[in-house]
N, C-alpha and C. Protein backbone atom coordinates (compact mmCIF):
# COMPACT_ATOMS: atom_id res chain seq x y z
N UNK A 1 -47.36 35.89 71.26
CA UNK A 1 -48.50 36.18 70.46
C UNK A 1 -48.68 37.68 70.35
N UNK A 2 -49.36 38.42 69.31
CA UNK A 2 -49.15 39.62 68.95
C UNK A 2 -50.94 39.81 69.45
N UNK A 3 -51.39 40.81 70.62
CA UNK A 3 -51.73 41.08 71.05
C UNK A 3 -53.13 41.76 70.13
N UNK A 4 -52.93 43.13 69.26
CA UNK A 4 -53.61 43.89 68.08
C UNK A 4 -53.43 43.59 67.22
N UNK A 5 -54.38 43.35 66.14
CA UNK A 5 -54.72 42.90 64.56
C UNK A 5 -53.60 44.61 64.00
N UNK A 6 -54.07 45.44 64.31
CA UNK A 6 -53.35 46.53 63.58
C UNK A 6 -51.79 46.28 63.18
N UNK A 7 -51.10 45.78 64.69
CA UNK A 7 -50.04 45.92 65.00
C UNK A 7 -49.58 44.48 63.87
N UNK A 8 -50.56 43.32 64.13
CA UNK A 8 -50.26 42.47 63.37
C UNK A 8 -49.93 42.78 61.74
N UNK A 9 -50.86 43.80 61.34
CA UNK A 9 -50.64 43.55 59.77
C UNK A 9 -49.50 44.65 59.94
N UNK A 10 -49.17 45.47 60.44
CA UNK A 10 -47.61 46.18 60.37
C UNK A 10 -46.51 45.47 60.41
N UNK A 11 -46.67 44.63 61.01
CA UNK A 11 -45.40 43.19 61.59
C UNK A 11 -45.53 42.68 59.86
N UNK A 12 -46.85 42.36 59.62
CA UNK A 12 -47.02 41.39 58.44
C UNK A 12 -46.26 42.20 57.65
N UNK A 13 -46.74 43.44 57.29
CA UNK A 13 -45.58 44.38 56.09
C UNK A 13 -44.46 44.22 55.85
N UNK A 14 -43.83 44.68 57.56
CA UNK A 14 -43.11 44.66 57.30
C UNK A 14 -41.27 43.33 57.37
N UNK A 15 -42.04 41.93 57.40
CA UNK A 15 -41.39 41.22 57.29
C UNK A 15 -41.56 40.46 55.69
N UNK A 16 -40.13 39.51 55.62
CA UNK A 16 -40.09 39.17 54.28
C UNK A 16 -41.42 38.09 53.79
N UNK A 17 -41.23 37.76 52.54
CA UNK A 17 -42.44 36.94 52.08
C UNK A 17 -42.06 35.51 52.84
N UNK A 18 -42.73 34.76 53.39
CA UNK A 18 -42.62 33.44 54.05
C UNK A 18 -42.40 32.50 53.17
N UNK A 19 -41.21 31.53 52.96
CA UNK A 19 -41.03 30.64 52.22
C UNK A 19 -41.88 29.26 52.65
N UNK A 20 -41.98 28.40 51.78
CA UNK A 20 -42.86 27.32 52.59
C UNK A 20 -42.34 26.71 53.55
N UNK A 21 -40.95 26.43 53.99
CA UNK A 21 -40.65 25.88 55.25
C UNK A 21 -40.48 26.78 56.25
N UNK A 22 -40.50 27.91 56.05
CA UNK A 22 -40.93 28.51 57.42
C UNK A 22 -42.13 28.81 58.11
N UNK A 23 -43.15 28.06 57.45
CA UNK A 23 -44.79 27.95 58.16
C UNK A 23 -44.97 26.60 58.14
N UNK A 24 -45.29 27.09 59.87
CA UNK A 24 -45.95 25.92 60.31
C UNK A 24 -47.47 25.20 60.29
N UNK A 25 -47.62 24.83 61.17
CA UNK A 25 -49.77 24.96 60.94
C UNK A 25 -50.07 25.76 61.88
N UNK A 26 -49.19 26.62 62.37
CA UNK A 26 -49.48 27.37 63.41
C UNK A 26 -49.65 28.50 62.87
N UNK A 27 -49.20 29.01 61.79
CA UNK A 27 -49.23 30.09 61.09
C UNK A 27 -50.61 30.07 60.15
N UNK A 28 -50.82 28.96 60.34
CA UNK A 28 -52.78 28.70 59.75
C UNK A 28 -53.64 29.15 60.70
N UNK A 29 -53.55 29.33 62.04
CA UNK A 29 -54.26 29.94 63.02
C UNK A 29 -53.44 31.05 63.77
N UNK A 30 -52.88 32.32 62.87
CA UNK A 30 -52.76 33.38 63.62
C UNK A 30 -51.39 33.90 63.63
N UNK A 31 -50.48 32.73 63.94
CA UNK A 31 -49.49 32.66 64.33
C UNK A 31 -48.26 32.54 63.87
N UNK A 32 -47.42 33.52 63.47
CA UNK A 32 -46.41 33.18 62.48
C UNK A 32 -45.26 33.06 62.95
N UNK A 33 -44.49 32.08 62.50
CA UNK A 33 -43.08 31.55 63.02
C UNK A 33 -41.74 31.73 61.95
N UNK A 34 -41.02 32.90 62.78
CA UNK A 34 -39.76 32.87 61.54
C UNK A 34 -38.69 32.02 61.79
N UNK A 35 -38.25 31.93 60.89
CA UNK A 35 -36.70 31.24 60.74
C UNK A 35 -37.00 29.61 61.56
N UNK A 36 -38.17 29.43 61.38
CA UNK A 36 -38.11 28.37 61.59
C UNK A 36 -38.03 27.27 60.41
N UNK A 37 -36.94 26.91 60.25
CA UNK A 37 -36.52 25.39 58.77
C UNK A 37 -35.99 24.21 59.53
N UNK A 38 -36.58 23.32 58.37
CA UNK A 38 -36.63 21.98 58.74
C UNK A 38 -34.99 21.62 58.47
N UNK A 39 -34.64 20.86 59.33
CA UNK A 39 -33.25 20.17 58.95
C UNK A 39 -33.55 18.56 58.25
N UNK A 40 -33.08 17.98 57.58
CA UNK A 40 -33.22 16.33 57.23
C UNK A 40 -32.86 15.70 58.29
N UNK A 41 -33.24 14.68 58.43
CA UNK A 41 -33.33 13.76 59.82
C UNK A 41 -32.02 12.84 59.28
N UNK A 42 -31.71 13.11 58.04
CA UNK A 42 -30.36 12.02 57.93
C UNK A 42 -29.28 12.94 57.32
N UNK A 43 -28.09 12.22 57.48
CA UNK A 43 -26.51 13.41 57.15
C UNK A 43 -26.92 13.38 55.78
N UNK A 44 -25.89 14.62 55.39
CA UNK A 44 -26.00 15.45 53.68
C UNK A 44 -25.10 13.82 53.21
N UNK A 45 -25.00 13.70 52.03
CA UNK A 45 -24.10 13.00 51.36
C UNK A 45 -22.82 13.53 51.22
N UNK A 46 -21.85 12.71 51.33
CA UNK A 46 -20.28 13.28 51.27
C UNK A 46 -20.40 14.08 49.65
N UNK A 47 -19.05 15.27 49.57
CA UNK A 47 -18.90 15.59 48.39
C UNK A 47 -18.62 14.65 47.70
N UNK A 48 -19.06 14.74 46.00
CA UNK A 48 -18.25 13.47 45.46
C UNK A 48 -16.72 13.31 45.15
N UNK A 49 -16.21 12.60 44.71
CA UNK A 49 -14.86 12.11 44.75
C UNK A 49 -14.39 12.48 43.43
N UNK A 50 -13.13 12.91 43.46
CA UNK A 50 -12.85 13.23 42.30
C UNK A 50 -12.60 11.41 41.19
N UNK A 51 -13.24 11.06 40.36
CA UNK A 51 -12.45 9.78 40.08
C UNK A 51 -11.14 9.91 39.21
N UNK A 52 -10.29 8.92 39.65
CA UNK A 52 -9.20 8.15 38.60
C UNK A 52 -9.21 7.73 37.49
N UNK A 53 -10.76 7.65 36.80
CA UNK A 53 -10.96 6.43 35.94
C UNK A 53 -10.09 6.75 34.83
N UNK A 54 -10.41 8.23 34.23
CA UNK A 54 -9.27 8.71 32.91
C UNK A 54 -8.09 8.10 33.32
N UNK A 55 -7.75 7.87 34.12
CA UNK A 55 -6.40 7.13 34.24
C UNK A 55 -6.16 5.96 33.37
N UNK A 56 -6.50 4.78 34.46
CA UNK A 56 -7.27 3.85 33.83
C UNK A 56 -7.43 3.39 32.69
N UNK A 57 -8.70 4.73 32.29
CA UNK A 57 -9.12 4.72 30.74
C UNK A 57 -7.24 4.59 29.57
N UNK A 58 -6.93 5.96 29.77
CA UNK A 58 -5.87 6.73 29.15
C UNK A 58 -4.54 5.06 28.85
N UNK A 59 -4.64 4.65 30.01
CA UNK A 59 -3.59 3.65 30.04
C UNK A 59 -4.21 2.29 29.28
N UNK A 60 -5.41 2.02 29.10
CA UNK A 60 -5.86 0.83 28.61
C UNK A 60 -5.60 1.02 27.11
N UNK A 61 -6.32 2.15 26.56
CA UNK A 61 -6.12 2.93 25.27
C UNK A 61 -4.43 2.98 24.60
N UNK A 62 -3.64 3.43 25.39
CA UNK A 62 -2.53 3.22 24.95
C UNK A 62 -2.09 1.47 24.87
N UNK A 63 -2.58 0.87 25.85
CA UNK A 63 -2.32 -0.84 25.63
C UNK A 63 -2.28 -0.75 24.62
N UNK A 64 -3.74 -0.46 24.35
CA UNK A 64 -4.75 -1.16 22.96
C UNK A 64 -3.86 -1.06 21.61
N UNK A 65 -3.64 0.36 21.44
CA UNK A 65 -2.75 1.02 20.24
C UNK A 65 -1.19 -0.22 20.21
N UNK A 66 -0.92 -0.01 21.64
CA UNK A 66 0.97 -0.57 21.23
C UNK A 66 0.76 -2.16 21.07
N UNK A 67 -0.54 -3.01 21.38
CA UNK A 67 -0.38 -4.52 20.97
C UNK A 67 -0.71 -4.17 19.67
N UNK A 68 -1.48 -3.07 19.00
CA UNK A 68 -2.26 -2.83 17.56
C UNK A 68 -1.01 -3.16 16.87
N UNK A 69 -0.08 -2.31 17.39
CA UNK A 69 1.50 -1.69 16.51
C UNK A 69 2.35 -3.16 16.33
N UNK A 70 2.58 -3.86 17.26
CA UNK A 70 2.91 -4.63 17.70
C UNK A 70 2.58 -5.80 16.62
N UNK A 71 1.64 -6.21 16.70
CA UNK A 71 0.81 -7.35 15.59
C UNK A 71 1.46 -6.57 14.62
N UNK A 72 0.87 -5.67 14.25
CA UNK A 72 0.96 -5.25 12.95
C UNK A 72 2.89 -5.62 11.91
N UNK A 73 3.67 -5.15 12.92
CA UNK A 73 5.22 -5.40 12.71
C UNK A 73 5.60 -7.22 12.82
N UNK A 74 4.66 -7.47 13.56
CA UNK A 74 5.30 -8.90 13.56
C UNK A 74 4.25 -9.73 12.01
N UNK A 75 3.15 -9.38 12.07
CA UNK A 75 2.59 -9.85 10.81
C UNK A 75 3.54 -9.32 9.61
N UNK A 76 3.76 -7.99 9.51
CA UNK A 76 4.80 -7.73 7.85
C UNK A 76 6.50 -8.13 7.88
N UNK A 77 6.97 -8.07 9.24
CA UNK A 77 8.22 -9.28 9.40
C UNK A 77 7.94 -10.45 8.76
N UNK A 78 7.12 -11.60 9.20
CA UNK A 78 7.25 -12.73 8.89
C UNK A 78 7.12 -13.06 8.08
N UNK A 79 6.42 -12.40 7.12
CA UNK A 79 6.36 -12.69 5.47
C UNK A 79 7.71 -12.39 4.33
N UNK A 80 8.45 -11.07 4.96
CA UNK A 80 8.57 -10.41 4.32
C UNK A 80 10.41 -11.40 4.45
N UNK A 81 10.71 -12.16 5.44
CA UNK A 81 11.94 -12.72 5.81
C UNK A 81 12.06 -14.00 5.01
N UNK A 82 11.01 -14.67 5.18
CA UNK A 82 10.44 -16.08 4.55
C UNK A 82 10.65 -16.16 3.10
N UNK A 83 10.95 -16.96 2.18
CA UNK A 83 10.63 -16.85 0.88
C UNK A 83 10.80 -18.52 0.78
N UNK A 84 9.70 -18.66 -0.14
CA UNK A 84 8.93 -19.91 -0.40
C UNK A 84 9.40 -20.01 -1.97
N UNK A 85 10.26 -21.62 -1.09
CA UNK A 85 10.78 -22.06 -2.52
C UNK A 85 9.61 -23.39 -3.45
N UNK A 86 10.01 -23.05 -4.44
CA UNK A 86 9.21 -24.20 -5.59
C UNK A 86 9.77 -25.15 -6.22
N UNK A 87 8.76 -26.41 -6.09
CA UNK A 87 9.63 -27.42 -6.71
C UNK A 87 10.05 -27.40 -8.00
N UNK A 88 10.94 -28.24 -8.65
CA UNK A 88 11.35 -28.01 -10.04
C UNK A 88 10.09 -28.52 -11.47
N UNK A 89 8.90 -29.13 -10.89
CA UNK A 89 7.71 -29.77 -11.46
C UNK A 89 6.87 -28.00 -10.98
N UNK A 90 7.03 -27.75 -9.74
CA UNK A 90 6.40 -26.62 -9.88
C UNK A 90 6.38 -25.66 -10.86
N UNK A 91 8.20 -25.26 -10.93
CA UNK A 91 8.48 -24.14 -11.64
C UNK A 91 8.12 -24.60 -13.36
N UNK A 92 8.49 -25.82 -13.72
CA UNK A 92 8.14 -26.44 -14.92
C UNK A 92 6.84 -25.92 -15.45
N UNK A 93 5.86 -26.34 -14.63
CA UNK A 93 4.03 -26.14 -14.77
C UNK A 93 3.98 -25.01 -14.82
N UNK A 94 4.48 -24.13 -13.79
CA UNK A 94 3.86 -22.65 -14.54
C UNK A 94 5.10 -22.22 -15.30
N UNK A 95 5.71 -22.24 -15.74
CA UNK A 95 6.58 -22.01 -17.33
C UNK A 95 5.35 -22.34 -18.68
N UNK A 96 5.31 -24.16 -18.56
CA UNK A 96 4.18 -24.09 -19.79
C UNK A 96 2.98 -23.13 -19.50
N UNK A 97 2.57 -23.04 -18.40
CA UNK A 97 1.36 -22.17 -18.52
C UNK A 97 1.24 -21.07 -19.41
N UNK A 98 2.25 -20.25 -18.72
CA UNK A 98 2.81 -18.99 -19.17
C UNK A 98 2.80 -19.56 -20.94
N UNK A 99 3.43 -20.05 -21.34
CA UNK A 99 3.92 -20.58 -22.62
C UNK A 99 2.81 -21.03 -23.59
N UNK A 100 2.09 -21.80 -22.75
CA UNK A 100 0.79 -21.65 -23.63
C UNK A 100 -0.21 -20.54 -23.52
N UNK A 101 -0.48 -19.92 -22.40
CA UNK A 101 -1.03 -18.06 -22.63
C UNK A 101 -0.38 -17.49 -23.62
N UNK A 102 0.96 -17.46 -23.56
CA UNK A 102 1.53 -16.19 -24.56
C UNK A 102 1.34 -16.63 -26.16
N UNK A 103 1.13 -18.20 -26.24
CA UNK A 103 0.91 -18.72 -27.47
C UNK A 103 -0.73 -18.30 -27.99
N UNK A 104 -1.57 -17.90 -27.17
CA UNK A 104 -3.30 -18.25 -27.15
C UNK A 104 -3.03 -16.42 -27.31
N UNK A 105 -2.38 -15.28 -26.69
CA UNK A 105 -2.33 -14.40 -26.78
C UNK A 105 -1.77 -14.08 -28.15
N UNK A 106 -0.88 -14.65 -28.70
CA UNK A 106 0.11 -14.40 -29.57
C UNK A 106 -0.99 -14.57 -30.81
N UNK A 107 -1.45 -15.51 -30.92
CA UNK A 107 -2.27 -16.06 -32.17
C UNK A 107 -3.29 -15.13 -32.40
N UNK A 108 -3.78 -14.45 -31.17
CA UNK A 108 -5.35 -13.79 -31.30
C UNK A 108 -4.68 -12.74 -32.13
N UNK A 109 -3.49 -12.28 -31.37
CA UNK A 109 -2.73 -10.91 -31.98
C UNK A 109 -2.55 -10.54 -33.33
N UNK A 110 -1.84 -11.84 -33.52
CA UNK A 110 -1.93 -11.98 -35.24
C UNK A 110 -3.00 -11.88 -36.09
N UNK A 111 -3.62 -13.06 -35.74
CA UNK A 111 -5.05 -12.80 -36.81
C UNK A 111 -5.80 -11.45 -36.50
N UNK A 112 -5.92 -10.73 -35.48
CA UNK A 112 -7.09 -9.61 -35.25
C UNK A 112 -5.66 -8.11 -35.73
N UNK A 113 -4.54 -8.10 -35.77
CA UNK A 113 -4.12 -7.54 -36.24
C UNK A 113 -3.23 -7.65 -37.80
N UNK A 114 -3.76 -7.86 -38.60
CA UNK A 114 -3.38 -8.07 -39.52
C UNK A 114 -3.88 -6.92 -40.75
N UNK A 115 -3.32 -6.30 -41.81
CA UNK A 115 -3.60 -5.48 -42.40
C UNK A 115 -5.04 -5.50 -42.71
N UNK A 116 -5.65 -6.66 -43.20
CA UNK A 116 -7.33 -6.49 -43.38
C UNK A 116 -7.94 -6.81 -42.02
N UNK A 117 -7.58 -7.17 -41.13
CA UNK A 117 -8.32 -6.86 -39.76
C UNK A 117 -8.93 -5.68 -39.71
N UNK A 118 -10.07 -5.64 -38.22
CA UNK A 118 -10.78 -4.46 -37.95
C UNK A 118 -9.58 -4.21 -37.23
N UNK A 119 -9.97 -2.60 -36.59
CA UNK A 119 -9.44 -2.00 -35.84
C UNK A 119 -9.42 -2.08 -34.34
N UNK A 120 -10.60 -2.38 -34.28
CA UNK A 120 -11.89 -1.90 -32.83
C UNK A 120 -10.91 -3.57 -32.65
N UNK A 121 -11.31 -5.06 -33.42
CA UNK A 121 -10.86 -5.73 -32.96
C UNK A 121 -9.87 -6.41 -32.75
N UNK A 122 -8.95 -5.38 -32.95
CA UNK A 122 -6.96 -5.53 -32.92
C UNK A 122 -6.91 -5.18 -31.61
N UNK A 123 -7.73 -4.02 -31.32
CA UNK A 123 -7.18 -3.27 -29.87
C UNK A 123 -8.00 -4.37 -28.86
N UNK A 124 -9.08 -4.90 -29.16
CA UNK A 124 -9.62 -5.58 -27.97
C UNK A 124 -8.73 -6.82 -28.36
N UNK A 125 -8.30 -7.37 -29.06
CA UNK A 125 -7.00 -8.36 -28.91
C UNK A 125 -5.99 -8.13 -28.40
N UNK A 126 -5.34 -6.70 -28.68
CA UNK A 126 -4.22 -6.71 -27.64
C UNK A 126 -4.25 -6.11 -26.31
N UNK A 127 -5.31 -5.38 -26.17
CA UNK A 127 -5.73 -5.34 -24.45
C UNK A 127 -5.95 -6.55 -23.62
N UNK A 128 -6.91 -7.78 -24.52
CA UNK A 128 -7.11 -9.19 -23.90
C UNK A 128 -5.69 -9.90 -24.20
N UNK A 129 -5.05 -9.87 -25.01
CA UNK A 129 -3.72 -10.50 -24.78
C UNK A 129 -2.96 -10.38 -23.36
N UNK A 130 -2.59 -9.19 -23.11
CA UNK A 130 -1.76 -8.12 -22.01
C UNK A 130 -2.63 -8.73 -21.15
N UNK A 131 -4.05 -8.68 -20.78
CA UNK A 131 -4.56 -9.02 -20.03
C UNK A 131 -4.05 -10.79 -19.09
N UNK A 132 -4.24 -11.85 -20.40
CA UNK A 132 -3.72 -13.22 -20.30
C UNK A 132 -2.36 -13.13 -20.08
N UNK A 133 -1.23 -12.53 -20.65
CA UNK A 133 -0.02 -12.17 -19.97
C UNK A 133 0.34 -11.59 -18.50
N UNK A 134 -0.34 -11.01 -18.00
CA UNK A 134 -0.42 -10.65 -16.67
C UNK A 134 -0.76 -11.70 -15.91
N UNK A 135 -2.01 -11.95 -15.95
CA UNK A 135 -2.72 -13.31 -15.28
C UNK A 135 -1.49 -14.68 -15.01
N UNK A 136 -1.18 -14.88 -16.40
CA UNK A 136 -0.07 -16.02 -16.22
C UNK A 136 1.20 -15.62 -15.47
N UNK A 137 1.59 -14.14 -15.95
CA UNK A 137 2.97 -14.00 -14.93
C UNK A 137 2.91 -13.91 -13.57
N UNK A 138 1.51 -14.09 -13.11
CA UNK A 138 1.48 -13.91 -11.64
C UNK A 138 1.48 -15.16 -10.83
N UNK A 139 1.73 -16.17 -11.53
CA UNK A 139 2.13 -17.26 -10.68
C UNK A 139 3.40 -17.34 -9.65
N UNK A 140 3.32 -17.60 -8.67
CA UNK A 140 4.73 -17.04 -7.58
C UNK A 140 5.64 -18.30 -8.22
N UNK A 141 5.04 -19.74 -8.77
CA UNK A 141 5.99 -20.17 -8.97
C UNK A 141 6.87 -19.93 -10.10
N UNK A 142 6.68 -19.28 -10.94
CA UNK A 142 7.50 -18.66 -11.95
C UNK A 142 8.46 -18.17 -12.02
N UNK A 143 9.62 -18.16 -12.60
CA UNK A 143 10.81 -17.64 -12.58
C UNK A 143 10.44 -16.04 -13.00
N UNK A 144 11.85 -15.17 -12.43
CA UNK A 144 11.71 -13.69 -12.73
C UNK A 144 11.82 -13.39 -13.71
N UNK A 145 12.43 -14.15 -14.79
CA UNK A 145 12.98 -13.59 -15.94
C UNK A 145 11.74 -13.99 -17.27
N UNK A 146 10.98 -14.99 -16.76
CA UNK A 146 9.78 -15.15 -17.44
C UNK A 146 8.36 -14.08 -17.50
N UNK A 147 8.84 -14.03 -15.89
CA UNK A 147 7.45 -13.38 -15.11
C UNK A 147 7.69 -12.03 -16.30
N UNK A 148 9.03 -11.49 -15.78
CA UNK A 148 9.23 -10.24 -15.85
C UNK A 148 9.65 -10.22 -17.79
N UNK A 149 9.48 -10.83 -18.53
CA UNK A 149 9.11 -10.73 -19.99
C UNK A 149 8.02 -10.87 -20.30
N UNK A 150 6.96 -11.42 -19.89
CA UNK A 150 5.61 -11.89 -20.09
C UNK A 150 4.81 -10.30 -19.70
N UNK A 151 5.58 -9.61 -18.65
CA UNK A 151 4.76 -8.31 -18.52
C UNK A 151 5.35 -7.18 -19.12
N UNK A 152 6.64 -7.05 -19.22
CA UNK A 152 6.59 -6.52 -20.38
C UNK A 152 6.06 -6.39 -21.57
N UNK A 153 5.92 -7.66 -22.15
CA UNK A 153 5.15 -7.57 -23.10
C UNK A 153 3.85 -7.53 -23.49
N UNK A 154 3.69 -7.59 -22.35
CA UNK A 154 1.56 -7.15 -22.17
C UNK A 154 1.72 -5.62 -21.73
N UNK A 155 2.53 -4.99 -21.50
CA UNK A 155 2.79 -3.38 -21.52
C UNK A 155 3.05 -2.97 -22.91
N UNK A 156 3.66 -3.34 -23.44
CA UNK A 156 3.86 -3.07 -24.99
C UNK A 156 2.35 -3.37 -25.62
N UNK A 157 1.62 -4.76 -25.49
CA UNK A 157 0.56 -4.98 -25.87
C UNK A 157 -0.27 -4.02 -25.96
N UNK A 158 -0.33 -2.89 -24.91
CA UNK A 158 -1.33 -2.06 -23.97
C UNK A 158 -1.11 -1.16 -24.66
N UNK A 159 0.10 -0.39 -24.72
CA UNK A 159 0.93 1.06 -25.27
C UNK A 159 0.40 0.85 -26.90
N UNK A 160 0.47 -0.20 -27.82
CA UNK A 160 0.39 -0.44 -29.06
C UNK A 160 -0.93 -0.40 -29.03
N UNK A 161 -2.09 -0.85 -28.52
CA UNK A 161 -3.59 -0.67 -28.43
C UNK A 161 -3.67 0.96 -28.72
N UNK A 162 -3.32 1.71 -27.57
CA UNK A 162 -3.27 2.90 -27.19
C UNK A 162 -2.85 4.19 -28.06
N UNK A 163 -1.71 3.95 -28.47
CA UNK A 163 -0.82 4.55 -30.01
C UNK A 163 -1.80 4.96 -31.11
N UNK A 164 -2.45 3.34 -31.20
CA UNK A 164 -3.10 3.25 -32.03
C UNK A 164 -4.27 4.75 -32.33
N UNK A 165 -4.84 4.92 -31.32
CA UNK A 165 -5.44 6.03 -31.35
C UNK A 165 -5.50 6.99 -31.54
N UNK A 166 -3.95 8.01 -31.55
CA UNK A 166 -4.03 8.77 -31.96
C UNK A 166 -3.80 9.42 -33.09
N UNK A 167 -3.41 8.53 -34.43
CA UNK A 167 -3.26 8.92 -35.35
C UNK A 167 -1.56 9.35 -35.93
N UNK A 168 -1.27 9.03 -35.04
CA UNK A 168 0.87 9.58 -35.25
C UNK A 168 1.25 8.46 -35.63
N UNK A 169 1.48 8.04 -36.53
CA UNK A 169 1.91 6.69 -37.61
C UNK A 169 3.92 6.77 -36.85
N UNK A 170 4.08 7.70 -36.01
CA UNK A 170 5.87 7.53 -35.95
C UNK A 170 5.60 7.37 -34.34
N UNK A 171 4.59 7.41 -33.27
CA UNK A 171 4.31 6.91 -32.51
C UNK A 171 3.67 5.40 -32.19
N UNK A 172 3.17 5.17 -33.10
CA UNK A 172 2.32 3.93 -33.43
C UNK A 172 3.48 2.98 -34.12
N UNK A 173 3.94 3.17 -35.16
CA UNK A 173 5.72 2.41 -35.39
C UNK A 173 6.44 2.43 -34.60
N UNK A 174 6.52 3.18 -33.59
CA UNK A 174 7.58 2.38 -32.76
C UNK A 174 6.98 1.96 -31.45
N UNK A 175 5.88 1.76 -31.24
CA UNK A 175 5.15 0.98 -30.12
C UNK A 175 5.23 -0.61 -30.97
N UNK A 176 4.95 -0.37 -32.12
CA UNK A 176 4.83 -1.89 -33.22
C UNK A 176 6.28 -2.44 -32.65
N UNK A 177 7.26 -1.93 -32.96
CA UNK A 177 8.64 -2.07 -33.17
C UNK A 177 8.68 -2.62 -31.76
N UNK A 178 8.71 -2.06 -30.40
CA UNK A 178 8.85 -1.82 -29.24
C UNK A 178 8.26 -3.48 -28.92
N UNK A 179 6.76 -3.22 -29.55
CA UNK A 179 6.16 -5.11 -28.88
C UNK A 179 6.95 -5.80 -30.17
N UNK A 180 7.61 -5.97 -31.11
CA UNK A 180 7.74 -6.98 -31.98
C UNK A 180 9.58 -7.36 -31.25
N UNK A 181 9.87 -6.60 -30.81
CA UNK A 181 11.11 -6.66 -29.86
C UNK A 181 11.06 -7.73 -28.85
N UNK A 182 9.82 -7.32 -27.78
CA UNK A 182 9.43 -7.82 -26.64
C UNK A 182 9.04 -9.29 -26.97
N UNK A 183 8.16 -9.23 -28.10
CA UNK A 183 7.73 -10.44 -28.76
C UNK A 183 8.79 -11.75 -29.10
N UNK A 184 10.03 -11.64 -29.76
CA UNK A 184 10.90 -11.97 -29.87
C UNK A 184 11.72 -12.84 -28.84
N UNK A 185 11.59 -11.65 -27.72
CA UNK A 185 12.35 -12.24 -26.17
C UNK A 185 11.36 -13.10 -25.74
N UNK A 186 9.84 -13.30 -25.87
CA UNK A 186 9.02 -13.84 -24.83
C UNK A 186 8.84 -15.58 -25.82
N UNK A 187 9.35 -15.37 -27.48
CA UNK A 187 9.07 -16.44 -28.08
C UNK A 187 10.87 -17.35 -27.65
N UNK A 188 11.61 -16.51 -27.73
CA UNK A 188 13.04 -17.15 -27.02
C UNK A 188 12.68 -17.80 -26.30
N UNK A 189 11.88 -17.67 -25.28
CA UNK A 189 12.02 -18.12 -23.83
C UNK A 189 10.86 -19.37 -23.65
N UNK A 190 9.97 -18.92 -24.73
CA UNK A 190 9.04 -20.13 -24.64
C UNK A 190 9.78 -21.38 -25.71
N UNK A 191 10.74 -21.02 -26.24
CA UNK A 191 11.38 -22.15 -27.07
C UNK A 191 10.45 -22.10 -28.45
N UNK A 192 9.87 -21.35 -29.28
CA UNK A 192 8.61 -21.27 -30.44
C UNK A 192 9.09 -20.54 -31.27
């Protein structure tokens, strides 16, 4: 115990500011206690651990991707090996199909293009023609050589719409020329 108040507030000066765990309740009556700190009554917690999990993680992620890859090659294999044949009633049925489209296309063509026809409704005839020509050649049961005249000639249909527009009478004649060609091959084939 410090004996003189004088001596006391010199001591007080000249020591540091008291943090709260170094006063006690003893230092409430007079008495000041340094370096006295509390310890915890239970152990610190271990450092933490570095984890593995990115591991883990990193390796699941790659799973994920190589079954992704995986599916993916075996789904466009199996289609792509396979080819699906058609019966001869199959291939028959969509022939007339085709055969009666190009006939329902063919007719609109004619009448909406004809010298006193409109204009506006030549081109929406042979855009909707090309249109019904496509549609029908996309039957899988169809032969190639049908498929593949039927769209040709709804490309010509399209190009001759198109011609039309710009006014070049030696571009526009030979788009005419070009579908009356195509036309020819697609009436061969329908037997008409």
């Amino acid at each position: 115990m410090i004996a003189d108040d004088t001596d006391a507030e010199a001591l007080h000066r000249l020591q540091p500011p008291l943090r709260s765990n170094d006063v006690s309740e003893e230092s409430a009556r007079g008495v000041t206690i340094r370096d006295a700190t509390m310890t915890q009554p239970w152990p610190a917690p271990p450092a933490p651990v570095r984890s593995r999990n990115w591991v883990t993680a990193t390796l699941a992620a790659l799973a994920v991707v190589l079954a992704a890859a995986a599916l993916i090659v075996a789904l466009t294999r199996s289609g792509a090996g396979s080819s699906q044949t058609y019966t001869a009633v199959l291939k028959a049925a969509a022939k007339t199909e085709l055969c009666d489209q190009y006939a329902l296309a063919g007719r609109a063509m004619h009448i909406e293009t004809n010298p006193d026809g409109e204009v506006a409704l030549a081109r929406i005839a042979m855009t909707n023609g090309a249109q019904i020509l496509e549609n029908a050649a996309g039957n899988p049961a169809l032969d190639n050589k049908y498929r593949d005249a039927a769209l040709a000639l709804a490309g010509t249909y399209r190009t001759m719409a198109a011609t039309g527009s710009f006014g070049d009478p030696a571009k526009f004649d030979a788009a005419v020329d070009d579908t009356n060609t195509k036309d020819r091959i697609m009436e061969g084939l329908c037997g008409g």
